[in-house]
Protein backbone atom coordinates (compact mmCIF):
# COMPACT_ATOMS: atom_id res chain seq x y z
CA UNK A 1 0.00 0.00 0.00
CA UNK A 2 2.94 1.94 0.89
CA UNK A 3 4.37 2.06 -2.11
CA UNK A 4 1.30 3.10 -4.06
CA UNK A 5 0.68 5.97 -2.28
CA UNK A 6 4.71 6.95 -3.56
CA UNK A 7 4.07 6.32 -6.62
CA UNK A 8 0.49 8.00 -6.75
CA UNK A 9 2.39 11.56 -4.85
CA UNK A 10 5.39 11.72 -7.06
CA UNK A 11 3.40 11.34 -9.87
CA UNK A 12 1.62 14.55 -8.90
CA UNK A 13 4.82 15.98 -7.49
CA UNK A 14 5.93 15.78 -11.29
CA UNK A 15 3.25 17.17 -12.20
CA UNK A 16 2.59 20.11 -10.34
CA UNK A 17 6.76 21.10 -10.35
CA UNK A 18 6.50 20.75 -13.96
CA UNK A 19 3.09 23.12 -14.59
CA UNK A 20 5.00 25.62 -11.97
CA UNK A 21 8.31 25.76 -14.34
CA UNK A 22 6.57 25.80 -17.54
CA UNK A 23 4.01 28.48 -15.70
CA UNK A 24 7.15 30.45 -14.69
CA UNK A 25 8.87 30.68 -18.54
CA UNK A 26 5.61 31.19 -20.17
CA UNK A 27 4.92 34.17 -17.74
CA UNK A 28 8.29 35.78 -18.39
CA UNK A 29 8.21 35.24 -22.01
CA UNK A 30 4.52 36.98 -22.25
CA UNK A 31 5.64 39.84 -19.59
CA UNK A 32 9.02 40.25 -22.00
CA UNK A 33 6.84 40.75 -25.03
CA UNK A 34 4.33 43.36 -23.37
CA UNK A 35 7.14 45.60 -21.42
CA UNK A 36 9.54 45.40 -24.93
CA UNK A 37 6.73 45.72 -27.54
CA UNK A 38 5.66 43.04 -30.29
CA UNK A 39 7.99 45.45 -32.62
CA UNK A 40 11.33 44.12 -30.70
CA UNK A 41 10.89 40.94 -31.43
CA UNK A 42 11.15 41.20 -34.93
CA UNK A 43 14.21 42.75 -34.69
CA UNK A 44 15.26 39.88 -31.75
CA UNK A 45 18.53 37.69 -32.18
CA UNK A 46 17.97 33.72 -33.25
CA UNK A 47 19.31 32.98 -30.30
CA UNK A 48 16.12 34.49 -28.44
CA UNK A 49 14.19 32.29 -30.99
CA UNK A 50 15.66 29.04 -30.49
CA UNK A 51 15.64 29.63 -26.35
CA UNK A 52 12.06 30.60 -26.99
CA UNK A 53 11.52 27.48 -28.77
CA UNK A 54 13.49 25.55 -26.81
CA UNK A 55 11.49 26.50 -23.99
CA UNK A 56 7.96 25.84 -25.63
CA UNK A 57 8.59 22.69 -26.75
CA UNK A 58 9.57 21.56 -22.84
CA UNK A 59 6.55 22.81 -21.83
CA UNK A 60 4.61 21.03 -24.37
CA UNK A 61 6.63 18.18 -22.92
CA UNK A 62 5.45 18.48 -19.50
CA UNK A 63 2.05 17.98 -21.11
CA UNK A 64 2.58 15.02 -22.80
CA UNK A 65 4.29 13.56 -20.26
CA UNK A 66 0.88 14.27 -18.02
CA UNK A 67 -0.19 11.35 -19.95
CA UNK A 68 2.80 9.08 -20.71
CA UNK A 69 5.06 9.54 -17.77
CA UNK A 70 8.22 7.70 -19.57
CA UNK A 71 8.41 8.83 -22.76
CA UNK A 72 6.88 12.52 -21.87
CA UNK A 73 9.90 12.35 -18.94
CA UNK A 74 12.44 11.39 -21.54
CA UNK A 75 11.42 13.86 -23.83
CA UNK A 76 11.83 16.63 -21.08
CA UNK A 77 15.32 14.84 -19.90
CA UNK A 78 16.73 15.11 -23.34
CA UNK A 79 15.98 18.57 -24.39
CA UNK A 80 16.72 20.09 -21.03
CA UNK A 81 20.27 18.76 -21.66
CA UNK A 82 19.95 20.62 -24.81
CA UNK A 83 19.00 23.54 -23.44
CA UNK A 84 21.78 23.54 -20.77
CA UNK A 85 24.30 22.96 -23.68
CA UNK A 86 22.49 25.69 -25.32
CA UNK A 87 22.73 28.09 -22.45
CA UNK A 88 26.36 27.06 -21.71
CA UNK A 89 27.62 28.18 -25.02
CA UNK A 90 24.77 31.09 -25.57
CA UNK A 91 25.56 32.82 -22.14
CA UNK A 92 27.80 36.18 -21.44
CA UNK A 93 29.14 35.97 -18.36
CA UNK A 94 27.91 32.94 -16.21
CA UNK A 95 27.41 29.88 -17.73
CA UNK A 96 27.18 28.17 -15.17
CA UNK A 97 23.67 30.08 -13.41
CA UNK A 98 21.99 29.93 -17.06
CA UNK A 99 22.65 26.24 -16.29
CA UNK A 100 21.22 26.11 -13.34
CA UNK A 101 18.00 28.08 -13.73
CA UNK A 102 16.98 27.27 -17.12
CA UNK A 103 18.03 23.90 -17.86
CA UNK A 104 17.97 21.93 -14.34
CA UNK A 105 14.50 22.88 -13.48
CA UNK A 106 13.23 20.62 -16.61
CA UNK A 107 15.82 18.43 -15.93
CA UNK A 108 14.51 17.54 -12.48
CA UNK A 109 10.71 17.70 -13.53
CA UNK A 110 11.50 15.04 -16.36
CA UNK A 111 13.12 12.69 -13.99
CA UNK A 112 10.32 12.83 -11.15
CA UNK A 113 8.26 11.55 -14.52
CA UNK A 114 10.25 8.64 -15.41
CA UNK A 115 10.97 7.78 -11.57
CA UNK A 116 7.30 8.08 -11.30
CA UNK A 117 6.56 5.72 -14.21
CA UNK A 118 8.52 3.44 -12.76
CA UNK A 119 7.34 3.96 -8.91
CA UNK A 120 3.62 3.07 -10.64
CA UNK A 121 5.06 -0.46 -12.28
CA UNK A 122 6.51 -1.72 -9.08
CA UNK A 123 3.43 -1.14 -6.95
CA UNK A 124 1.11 -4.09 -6.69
């Protein structure tokens, strides 16, 4: 019973860390369009672009992995290494907080999902 109950809670632990991340980005990419004007982002860099997209595809990620923990969570896992590498090479002056604030967040949610995936099988 014990371990259904783990299962069941980091399932929704996943779940709600990952809405709360994707909730964050989403709010500071929609306040960074209405304080700069739509006009600035026409004249934005491609790197804003592909972090944009980057960024919009993991939180289309956390949604499908709402439904299919494993291959939602490996989704996430895989481009949130690809957005650290991204950020690593992309970043001024410290590489190593773009890391840590962009890319581990997803990193984290995607691994609650597969650890949850797997936390459902071995229940009873």
């Amino acid at each position: 019973m014990n371990d259904q109950y783990r299962g069941i809670s980091l399932k929704w632990f996943a779940r709600i860390s990952g809405v709360v991340v994707s909730s964050i980005w989403i709010f500071y990419f929609i306040r960074f369009i209405l304080d700069v004007g739509y006009k600035s982002l026409q004249t934005q860099t491609s790197v804003g672009i592909i972090l944009f997209l980057l960024i919009s595809t993991l939180s289309i990620g956390v949604g499908i992995a709402w439904k299919n923990p494993l291959s939602g969570g490996k989704f996430i896992v895989v481009l949130s290494i690809l957005l650290s590498i991204f950020n690593y090479f992309t970043a001024e002056n410290s590489q190593f907080i773009a890391v840590l604030f962009q890319g581990f967040p997803y990193f984290l949610v995607g691994v609650f999902f597969i650890q949850s995936h797997f936390a459902k099988e071995e229940s009873p």
